[in-house]
N, C-alpha and C. Protein backbone atom coordinates (compact mmCIF):
# COMPACT_ATOMS: atom_id res chain seq x y z
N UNK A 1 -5.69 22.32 -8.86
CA UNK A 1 -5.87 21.07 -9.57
C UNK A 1 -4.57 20.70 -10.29
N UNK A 2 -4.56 19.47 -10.32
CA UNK A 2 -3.11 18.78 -11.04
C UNK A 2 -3.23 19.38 -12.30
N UNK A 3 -1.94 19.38 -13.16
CA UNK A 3 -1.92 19.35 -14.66
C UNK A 3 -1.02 18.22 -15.10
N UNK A 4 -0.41 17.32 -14.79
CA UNK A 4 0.56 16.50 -15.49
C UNK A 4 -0.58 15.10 -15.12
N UNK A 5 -0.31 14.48 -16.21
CA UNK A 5 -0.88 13.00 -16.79
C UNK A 5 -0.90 12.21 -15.46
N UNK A 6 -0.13 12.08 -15.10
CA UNK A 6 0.20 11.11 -14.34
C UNK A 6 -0.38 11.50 -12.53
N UNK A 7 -0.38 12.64 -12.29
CA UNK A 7 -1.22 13.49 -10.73
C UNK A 7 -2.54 13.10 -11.54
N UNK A 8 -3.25 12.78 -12.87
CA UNK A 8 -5.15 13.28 -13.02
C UNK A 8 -5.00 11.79 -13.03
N UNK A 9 -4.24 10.58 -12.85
CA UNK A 9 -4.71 9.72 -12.91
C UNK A 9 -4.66 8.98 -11.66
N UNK A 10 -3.82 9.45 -10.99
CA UNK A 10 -3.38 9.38 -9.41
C UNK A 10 -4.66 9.71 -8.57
N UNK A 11 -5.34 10.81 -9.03
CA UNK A 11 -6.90 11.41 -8.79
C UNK A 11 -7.85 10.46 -9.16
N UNK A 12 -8.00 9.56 -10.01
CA UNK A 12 -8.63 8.97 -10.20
C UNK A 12 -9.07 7.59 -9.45
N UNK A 13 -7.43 7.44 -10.01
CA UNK A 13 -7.21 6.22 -9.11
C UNK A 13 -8.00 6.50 -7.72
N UNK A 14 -7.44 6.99 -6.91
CA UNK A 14 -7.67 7.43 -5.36
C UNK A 14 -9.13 7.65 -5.42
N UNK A 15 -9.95 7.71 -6.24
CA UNK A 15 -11.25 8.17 -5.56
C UNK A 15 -11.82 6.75 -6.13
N UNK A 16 -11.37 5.82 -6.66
CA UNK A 16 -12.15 3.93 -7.22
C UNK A 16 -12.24 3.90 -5.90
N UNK A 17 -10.57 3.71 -5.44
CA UNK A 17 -10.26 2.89 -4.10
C UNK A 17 -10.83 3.76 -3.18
N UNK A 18 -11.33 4.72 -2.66
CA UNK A 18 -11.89 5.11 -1.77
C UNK A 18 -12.82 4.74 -1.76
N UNK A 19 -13.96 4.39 -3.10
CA UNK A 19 -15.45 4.15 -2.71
C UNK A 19 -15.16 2.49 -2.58
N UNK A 20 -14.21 1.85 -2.99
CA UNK A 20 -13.95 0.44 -2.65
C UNK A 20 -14.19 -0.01 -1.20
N UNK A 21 -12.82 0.71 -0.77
CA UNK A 21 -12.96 0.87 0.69
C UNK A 21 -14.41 0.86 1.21
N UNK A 22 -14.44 2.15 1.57
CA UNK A 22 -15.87 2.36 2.14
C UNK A 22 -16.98 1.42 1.97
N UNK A 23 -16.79 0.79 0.92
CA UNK A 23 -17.64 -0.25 0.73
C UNK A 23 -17.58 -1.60 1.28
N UNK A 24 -16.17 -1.94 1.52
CA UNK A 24 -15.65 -2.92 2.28
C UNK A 24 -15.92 -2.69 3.83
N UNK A 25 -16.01 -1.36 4.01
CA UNK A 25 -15.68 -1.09 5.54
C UNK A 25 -17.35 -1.13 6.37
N UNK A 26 -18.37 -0.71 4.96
CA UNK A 26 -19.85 -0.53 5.45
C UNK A 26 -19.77 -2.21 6.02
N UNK A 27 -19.64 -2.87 4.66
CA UNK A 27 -20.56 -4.14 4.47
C UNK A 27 -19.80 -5.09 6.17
N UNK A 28 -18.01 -4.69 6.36
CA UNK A 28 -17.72 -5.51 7.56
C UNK A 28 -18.52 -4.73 9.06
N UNK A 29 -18.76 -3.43 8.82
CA UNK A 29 -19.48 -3.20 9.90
C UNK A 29 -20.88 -3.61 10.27
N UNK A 30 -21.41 -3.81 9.09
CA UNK A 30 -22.64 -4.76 9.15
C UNK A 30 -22.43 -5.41 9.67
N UNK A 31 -21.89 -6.41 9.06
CA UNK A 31 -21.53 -8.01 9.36
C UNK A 31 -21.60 -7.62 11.37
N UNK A 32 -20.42 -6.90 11.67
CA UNK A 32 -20.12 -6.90 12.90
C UNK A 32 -21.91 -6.51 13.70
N UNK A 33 -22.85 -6.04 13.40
CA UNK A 33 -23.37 -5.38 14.06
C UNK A 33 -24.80 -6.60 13.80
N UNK A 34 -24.64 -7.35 12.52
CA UNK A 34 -25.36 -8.56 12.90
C UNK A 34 -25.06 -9.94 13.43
N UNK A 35 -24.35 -9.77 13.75
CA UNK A 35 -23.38 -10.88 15.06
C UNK A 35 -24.13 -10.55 16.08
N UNK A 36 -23.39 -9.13 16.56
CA UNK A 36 -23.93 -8.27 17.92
C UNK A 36 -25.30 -8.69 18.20
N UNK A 37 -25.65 -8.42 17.31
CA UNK A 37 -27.44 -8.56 18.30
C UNK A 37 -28.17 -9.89 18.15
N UNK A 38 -26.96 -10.91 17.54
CA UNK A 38 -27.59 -12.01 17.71
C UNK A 38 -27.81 -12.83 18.98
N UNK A 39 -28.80 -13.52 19.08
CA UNK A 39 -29.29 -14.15 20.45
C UNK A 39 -28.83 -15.49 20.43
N UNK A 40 -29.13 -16.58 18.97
CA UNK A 40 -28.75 -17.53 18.95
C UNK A 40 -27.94 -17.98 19.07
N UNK A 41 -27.08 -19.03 19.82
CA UNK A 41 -25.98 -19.11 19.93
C UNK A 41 -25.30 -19.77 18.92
N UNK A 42 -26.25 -20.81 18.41
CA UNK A 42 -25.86 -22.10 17.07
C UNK A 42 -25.26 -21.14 15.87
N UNK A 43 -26.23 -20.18 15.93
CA UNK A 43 -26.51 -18.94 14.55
C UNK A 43 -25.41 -18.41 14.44
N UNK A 44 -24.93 -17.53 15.55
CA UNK A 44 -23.84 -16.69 16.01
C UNK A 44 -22.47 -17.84 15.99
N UNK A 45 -22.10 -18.90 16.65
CA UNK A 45 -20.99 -19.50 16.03
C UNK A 45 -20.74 -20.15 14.88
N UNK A 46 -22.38 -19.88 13.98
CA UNK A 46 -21.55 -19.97 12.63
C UNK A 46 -21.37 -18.86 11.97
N UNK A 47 -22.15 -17.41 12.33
CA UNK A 47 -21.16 -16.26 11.26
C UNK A 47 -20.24 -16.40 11.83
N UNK A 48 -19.39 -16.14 13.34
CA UNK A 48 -18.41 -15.77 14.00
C UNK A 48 -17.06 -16.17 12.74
N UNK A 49 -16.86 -17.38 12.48
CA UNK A 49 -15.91 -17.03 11.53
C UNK A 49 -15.61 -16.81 9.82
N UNK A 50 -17.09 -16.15 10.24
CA UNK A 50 -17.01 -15.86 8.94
C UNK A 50 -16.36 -14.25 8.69
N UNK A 51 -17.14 -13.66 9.69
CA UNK A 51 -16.94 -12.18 10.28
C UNK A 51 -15.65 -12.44 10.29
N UNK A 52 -14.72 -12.97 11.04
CA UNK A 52 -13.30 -13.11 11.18
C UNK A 52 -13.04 -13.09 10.19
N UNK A 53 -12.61 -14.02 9.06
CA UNK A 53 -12.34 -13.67 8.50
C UNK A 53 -12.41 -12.32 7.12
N UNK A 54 -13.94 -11.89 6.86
CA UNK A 54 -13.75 -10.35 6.67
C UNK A 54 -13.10 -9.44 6.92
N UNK A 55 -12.75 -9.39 8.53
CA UNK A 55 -11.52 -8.82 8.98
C UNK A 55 -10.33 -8.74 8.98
N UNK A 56 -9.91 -10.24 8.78
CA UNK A 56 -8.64 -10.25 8.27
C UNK A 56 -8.13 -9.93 6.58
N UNK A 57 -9.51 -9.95 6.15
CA UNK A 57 -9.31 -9.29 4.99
C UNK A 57 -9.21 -7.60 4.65
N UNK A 58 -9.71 -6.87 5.45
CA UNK A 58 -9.95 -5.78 5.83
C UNK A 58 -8.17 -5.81 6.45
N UNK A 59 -7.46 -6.36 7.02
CA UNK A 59 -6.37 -5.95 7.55
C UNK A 59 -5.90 -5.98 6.33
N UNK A 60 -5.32 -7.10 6.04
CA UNK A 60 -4.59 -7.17 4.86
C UNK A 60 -4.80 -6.39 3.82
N UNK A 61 -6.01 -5.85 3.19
CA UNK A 61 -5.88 -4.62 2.71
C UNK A 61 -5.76 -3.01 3.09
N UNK A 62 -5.51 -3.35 4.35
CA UNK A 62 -5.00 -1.68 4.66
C UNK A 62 -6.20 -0.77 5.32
N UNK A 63 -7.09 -1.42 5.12
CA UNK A 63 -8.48 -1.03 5.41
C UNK A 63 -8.45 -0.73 6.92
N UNK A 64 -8.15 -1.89 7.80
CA UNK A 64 -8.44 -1.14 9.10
C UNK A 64 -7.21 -1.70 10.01
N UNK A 65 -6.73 -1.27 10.84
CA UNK A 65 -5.25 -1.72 11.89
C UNK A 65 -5.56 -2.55 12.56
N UNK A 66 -4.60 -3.56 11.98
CA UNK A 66 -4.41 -5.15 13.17
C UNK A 66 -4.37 -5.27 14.40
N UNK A 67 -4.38 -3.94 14.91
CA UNK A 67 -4.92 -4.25 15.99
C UNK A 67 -6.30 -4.35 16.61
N UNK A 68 -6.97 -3.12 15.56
CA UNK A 68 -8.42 -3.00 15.75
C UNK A 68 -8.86 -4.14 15.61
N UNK A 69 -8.63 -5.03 14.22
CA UNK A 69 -9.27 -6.54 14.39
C UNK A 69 -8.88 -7.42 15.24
N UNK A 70 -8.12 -7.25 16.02
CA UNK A 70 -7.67 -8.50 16.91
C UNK A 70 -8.47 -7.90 18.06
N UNK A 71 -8.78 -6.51 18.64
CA UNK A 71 -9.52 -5.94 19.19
C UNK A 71 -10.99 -6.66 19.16
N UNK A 72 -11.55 -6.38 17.75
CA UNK A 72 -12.81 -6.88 17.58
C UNK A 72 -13.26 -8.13 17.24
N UNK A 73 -12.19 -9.21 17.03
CA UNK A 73 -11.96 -10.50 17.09
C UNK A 73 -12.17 -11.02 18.72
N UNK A 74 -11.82 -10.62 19.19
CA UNK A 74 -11.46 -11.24 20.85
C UNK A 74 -12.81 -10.48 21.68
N UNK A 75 -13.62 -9.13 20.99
CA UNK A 75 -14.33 -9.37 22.06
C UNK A 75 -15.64 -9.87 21.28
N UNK A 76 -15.85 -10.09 19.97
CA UNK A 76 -16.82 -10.91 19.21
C UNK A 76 -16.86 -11.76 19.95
N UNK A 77 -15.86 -12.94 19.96
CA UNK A 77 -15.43 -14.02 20.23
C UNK A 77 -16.04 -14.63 21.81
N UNK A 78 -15.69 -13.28 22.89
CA UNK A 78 -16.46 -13.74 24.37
C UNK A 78 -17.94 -13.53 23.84
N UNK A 79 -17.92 -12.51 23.04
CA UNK A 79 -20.16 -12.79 23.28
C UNK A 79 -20.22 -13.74 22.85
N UNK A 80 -19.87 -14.03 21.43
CA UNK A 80 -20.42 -15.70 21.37
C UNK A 80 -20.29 -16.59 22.66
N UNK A 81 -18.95 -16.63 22.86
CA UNK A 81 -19.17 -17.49 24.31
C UNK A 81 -19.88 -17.32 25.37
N UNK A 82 -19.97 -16.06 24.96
CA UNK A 82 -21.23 -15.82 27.06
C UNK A 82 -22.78 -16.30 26.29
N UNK A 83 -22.91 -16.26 25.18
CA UNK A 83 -24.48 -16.62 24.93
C UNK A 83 -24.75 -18.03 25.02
N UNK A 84 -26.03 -17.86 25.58
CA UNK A 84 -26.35 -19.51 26.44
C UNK A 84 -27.60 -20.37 25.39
């Protein structure tokens, strides 16, 4: 375990932002997984950018790699389009 002031607060710090995270990361995987099983199409192109943008918020904080969201941007993006 640390002993200097500045490592027990470094500890601290690091465990806010971890449950932050994780919390950011549950609630966008939701999001993603109630898109997914949507049928409607009207329904589904209006979360679609909403979800997007979650993600790009999720990039910009470090949360998950720009590529993964451009990944999960583009194939969100065809289901909405293939649903009839």
């Amino acid at each position: 375990m640390a002993n200097h002031k500045s490592a027990l607060k470094r500890i601290r710090q690091n465990e806010k932002r971890k449950l932050r995270n994780r919390y950011y990361h549950k609630t966008a995987r939701t999001a993603l997984k109630v898109l997914r099983n949507e049928t409607e199409k009207s329904v589904a192109t209006e979360q679609l950018p909403k979800v997007i943008s979650l993600l790009d918020k999720l990039v910009k904080k470090n949360i998950i790699h720009k590529n993964k969201a451009a990944n999960l941007k583009s194939k969100l993006t065809k289901h909405v389009n293939k649903l009839a």
